[in-house]
C-alpha atoms as a PDB file:
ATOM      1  CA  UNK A   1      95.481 169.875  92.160  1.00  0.00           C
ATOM      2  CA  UNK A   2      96.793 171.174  88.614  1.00  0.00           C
ATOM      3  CA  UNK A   3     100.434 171.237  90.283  1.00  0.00           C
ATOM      4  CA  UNK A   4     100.286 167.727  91.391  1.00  0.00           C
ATOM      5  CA  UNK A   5      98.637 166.105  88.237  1.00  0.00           C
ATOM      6  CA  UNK A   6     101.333 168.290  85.888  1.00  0.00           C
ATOM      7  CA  UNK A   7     104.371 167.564  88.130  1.00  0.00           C
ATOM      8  CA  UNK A   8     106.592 166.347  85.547  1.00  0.00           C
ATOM      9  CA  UNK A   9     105.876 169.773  83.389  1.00  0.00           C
ATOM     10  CA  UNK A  10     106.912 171.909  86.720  1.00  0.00           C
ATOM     11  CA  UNK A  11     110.699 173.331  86.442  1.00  0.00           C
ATOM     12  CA  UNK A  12     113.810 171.500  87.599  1.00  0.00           C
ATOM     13  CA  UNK A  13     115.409 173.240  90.296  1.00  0.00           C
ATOM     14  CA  UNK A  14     119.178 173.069  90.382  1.00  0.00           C
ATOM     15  CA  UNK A  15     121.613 172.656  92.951  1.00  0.00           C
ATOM     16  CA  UNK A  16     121.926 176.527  93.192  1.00  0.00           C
ATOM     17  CA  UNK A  17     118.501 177.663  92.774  1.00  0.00           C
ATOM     18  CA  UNK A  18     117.910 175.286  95.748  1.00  0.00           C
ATOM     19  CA  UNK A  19     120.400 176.838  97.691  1.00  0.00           C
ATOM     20  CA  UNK A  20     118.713 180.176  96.895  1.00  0.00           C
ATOM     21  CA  UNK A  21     115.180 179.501  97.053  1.00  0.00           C
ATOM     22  CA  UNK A  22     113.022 180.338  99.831  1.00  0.00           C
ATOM     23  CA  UNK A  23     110.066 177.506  99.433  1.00  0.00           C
ATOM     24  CA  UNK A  24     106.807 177.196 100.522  1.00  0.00           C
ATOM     25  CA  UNK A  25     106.546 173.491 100.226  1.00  0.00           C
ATOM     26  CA  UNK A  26     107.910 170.181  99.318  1.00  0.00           C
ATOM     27  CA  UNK A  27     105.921 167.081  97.368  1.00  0.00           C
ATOM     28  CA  UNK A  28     107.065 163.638  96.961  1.00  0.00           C
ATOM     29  CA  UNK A  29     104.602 162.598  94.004  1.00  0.00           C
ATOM     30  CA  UNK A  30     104.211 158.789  92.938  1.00  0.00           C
ATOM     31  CA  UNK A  31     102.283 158.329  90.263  1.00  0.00           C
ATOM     32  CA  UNK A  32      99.484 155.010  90.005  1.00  0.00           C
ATOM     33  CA  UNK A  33     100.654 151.992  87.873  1.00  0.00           C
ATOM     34  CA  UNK A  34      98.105 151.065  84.739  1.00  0.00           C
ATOM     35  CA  UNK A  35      96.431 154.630  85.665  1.00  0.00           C
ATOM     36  CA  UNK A  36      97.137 158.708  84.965  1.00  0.00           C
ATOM     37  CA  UNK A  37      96.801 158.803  88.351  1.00  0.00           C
ATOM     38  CA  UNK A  38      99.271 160.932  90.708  1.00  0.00           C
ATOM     39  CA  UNK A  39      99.308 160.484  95.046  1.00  0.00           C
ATOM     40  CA  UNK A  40     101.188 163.372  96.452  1.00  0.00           C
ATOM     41  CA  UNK A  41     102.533 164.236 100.256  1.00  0.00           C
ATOM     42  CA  UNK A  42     102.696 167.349 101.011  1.00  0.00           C
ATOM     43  CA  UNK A  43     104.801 168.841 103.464  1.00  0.00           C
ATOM     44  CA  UNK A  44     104.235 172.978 104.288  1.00  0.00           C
ATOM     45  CA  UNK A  45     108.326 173.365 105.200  1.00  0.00           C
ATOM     46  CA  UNK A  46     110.591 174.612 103.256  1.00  0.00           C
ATOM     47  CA  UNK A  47     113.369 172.097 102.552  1.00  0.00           C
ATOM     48  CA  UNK A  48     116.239 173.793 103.059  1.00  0.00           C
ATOM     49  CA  UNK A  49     115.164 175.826 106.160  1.00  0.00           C
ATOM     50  CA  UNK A  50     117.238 173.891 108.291  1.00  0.00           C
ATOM     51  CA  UNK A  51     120.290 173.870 106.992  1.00  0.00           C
ATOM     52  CA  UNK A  52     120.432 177.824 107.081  1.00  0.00           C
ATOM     53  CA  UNK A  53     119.838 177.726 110.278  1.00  0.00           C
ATOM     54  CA  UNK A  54     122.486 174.347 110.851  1.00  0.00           C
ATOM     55  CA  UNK A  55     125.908 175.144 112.632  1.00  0.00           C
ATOM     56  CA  UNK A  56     126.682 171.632 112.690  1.00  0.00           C
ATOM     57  CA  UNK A  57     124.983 168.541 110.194  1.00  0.00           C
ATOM     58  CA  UNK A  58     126.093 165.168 111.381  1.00  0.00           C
ATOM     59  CA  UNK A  59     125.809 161.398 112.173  1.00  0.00           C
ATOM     60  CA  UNK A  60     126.351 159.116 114.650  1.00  0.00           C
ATOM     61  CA  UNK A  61     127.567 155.821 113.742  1.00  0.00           C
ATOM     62  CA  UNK A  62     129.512 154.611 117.263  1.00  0.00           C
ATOM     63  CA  UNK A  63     130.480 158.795 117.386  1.00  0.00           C
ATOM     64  CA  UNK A  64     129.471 161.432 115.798  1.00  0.00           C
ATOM     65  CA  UNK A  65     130.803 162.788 112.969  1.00  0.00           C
ATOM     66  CA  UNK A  66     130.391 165.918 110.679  1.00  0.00           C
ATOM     67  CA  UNK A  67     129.033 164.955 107.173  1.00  0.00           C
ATOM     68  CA  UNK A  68     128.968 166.911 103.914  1.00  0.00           C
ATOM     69  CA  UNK A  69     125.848 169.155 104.202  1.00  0.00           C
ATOM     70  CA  UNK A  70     122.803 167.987 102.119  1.00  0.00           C
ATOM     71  CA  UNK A  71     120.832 170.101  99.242  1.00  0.00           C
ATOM     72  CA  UNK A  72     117.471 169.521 101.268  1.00  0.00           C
ATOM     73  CA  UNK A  73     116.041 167.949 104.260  1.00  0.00           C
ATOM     74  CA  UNK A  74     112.984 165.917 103.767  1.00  0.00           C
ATOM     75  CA  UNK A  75     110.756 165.963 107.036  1.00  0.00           C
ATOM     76  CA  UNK A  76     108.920 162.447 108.863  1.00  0.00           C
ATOM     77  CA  UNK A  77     105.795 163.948 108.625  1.00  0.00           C
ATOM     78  CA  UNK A  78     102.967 164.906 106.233  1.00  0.00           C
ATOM     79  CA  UNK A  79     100.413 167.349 106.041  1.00  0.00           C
ATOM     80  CA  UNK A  80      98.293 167.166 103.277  1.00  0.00           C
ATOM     81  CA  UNK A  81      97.506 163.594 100.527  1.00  0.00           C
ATOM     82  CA  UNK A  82      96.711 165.304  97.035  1.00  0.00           C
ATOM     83  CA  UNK A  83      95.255 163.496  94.198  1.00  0.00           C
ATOM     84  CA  UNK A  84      94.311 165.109  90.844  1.00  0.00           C
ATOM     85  CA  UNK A  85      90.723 165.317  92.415  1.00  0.00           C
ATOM     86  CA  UNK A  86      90.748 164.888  95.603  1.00  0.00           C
ATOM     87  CA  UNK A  87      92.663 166.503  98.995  1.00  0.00           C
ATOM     88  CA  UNK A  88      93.020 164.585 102.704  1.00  0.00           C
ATOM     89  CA  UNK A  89      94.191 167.716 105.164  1.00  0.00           C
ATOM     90  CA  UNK A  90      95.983 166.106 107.883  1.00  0.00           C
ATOM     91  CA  UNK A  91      97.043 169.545 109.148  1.00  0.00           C
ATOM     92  CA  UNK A  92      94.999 172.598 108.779  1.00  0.00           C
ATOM     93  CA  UNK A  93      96.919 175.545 109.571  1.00  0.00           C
ATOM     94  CA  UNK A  94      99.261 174.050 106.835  1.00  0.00           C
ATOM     95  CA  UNK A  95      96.302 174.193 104.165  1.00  0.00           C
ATOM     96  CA  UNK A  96      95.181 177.401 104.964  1.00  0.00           C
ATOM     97  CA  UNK A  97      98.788 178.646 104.459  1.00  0.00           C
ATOM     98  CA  UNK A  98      99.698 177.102 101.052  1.00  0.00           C
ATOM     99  CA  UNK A  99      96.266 177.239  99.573  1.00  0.00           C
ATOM    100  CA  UNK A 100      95.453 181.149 100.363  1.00  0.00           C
ATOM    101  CA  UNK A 101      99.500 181.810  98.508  1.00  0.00           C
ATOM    102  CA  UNK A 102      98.232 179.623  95.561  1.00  0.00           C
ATOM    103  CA  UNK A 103      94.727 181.761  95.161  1.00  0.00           C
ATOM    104  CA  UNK A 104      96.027 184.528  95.948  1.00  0.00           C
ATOM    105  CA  UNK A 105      98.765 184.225  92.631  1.00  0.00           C
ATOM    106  CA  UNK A 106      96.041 182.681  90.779  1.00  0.00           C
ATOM    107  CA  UNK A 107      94.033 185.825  91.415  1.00  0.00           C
ATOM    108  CA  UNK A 108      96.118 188.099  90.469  1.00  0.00           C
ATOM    109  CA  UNK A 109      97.114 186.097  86.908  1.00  0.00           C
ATOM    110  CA  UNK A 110      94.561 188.446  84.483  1.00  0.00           C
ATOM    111  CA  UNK A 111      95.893 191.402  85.805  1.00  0.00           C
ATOM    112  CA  UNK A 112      99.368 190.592  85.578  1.00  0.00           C
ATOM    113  CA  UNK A 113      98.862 189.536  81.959  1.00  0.00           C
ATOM    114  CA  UNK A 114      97.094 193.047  81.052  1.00  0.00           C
ATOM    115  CA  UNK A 115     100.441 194.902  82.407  1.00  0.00           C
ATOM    116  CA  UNK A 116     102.681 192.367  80.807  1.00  0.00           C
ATOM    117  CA  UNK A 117     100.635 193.462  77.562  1.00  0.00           C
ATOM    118  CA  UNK A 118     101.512 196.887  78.585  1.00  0.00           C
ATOM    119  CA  UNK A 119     104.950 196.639  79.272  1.00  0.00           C
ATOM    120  CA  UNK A 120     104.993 195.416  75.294  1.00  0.00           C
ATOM    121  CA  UNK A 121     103.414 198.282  73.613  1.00  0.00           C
ATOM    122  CA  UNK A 122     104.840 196.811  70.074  1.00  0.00           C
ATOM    123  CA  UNK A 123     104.517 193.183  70.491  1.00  0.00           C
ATOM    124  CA  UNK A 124     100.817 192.456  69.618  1.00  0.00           C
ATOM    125  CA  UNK A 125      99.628 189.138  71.624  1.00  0.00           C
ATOM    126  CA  UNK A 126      97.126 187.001  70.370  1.00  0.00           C
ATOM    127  CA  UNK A 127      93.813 186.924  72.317  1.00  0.00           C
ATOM    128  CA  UNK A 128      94.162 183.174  72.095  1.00  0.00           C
ATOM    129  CA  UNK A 129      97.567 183.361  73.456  1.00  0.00           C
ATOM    130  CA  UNK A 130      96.975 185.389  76.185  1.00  0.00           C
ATOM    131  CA  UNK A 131      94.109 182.800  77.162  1.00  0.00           C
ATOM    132  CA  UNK A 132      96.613 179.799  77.171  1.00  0.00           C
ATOM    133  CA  UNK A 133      98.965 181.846  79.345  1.00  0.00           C
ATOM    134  CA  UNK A 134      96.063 182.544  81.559  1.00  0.00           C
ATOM    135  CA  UNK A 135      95.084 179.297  82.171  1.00  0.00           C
ATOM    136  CA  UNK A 136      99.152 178.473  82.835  1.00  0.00           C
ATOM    137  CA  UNK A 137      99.131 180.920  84.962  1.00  0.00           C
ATOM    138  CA  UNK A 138      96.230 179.825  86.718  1.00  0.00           C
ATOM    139  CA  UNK A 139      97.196 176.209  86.770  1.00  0.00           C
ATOM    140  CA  UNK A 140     101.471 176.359  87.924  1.00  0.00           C
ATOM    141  CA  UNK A 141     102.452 178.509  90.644  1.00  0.00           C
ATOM    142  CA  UNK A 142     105.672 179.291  88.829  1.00  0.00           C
ATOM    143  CA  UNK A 143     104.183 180.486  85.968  1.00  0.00           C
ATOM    144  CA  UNK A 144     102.033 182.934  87.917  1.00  0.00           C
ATOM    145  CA  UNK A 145     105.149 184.262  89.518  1.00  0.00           C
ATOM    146  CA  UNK A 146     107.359 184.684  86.389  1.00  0.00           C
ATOM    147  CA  UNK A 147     104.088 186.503  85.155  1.00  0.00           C
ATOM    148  CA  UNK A 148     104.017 188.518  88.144  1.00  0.00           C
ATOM    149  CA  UNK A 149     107.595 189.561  87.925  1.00  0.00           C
ATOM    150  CA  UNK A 150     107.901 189.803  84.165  1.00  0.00           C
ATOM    151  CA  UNK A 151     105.568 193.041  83.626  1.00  0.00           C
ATOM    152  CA  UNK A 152     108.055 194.942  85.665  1.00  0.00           C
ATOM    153  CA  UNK A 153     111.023 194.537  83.328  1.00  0.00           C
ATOM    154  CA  UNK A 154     111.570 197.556  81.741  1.00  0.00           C
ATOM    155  CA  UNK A 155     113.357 196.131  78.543  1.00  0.00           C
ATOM    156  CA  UNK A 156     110.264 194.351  77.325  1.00  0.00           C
ATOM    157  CA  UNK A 157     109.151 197.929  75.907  1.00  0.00           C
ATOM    158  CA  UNK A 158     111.572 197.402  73.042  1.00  0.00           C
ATOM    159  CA  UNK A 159     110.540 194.368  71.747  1.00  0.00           C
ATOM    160  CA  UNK A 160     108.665 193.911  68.714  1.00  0.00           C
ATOM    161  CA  UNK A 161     107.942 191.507  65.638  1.00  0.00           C
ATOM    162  CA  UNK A 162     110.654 192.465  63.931  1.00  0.00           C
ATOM    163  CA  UNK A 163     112.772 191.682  67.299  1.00  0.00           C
ATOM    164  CA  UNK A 164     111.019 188.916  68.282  1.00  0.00           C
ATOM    165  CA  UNK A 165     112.035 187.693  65.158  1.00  0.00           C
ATOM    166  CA  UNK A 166     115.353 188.070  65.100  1.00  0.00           C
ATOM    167  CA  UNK A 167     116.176 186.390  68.561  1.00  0.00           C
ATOM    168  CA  UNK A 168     114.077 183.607  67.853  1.00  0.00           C
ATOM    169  CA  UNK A 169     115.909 183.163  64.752  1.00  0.00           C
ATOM    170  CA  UNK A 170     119.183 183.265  66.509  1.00  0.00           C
ATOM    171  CA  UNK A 171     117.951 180.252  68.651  1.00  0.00           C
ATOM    172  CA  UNK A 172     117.548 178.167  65.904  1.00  0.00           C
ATOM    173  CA  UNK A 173     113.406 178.429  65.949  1.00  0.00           C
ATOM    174  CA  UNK A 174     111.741 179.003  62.819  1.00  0.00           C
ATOM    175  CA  UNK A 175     110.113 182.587  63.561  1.00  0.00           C
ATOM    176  CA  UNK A 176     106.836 181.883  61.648  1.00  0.00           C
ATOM    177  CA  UNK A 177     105.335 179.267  63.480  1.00  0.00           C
ATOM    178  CA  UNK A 178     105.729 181.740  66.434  1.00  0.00           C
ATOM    179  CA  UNK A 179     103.008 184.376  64.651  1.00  0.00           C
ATOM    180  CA  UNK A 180      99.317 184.668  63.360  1.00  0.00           C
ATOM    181  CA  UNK A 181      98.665 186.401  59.630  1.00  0.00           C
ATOM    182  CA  UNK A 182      98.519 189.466  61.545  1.00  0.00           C
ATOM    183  CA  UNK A 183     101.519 189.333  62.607  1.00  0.00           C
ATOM    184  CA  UNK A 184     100.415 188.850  66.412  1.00  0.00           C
ATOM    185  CA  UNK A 185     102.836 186.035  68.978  1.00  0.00           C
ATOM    186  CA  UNK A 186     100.969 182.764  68.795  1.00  0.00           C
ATOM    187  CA  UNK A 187     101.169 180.487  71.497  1.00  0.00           C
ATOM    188  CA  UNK A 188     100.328 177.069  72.669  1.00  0.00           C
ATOM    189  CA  UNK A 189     101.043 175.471  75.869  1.00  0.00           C
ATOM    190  CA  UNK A 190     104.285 174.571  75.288  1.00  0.00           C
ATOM    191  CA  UNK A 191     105.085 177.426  73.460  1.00  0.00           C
ATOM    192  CA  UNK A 192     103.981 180.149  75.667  1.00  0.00           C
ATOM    193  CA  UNK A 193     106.504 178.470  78.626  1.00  0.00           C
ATOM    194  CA  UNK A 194     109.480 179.029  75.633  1.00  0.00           C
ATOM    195  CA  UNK A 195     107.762 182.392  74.988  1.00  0.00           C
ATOM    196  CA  UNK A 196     108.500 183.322  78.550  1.00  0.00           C
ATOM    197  CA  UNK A 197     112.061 182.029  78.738  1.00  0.00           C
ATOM    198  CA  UNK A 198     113.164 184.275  75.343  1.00  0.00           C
ATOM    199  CA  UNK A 199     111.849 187.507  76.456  1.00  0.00           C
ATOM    200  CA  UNK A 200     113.258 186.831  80.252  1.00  0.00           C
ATOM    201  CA  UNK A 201     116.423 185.895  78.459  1.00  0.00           C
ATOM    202  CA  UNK A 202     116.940 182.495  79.459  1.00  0.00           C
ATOM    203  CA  UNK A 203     117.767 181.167  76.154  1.00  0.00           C
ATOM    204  CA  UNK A 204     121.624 181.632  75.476  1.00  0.00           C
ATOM    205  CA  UNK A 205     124.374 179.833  73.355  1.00  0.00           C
ATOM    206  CA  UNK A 206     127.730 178.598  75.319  1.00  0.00           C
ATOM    207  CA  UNK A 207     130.644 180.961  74.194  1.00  0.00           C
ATOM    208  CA  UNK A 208     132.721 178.016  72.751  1.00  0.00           C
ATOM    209  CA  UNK A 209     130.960 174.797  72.591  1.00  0.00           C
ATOM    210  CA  UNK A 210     128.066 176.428  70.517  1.00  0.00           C
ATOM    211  CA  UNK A 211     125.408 174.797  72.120  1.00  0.00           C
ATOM    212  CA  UNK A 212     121.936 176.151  72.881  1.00  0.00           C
ATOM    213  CA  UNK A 213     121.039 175.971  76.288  1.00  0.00           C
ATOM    214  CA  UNK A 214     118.147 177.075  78.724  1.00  0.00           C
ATOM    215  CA  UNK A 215     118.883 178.650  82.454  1.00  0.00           C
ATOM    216  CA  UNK A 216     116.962 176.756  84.954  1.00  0.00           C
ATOM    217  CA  UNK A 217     116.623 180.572  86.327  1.00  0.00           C
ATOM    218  CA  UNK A 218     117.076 183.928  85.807  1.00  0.00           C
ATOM    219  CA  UNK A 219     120.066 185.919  88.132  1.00  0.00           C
ATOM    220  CA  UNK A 220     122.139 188.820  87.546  1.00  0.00           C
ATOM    221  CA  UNK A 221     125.545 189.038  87.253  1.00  0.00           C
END
């Protein structure tokens, strides 16, 4: 339910990413006029399933004819009507599927928060930060899986203050907004998503234009 009512917060896939990604699901989300209120369709089928599989993407208009193949496929039928409070299962295998994933990540937020902690011996968290990436974590899917992933990444043992510092400095961020009096990362919501982009290294600076710009995800070279 948090996904749907914070859709517009959720990260923009690109062209590539799409290409990449192996998806659980697909929403089409309108939101309510003169209300906060958001009506999403759910469909448990990964959108670009299809088009792996595809030897041949066409249409027929008096013959058949080979088109340019599409990003995504969007499917005829639904399977589950979200609201930020309520849920209409139209197909229940397809509930039980995406829902036990979500818990399951959910679940496993604290303790992937107490090794990313770990993996950053020198970069003292505040407990009220690590509460607002909890509850991030708890609420977005994608931030439970960056947090999942993150703790494993064995260059997060050398960062520090002082580092910390320096890169967010480099950015163009004023490094003491980012920190407590004792010196410990300080974090809202919107923050602690920025937080996790810096130490993941998604923030970079194009080599001639100069301009600061955010990966919509992390790859290797």
């Amino acid at each position: 339910m948090q996904v749907v009512a914070k859709c517009d917060e959720l990260e923009v896939v690109s062209a590539n990413a799409l290409a990449d990604g192996d998806f659980a699901f697909y929403a089409i989300c309108y939101p309510q006029e003169n209300s906060n209120e958001v009506v999403a369709f759910v469909r448990a089928l990964n959108p670009t399933r299809v088009l792996k599989k595809a030897a041949f993407v066409g249409r027929f208009a008096g013959s058949l004819r080979r088109v340019e193949t599409p990003d995504l496929v969007l499917d005829s039928e639904i399977d589950l009507v979200l609201t930020i409070d309520e849920l209409a299962i139209l197909r229940r295998s397809a509930y039980d599927r995406l829902f036990a994933d979500l818990d399951e990540l959910a679940a496993a937020v604290p303790t992937n928060i107490v090794q990313l902690t770990q993996a950053m011996p020198s970069l003292p968290i505040a407990e009220e930060s690590l509460a607002v990436l909890t509850a991030l974590g708890s609420e977005l899917s994608s931030v439970a899986r960056r947090l999942e992933l993150l703790s494993a990444d064995d260059g997060l043992a050398e960062i520090s203050p002082v580092s910390l510092r320096t890169a967010l400095a480099r950015h163009g961020e004023s490094p003491d907004e980012w920190f407590n009096g004792s010196d410990e990362v300080l974090l809202d919501r919107e923050r602690a998503k920025n937080f996790l982009d810096v130490v993941e290294g998604r923030w970079w600076t194009s080599d001639f234009q100069r301009e600061r710009r955010r990966a919509d995800r992390f790859r290797k070279r």
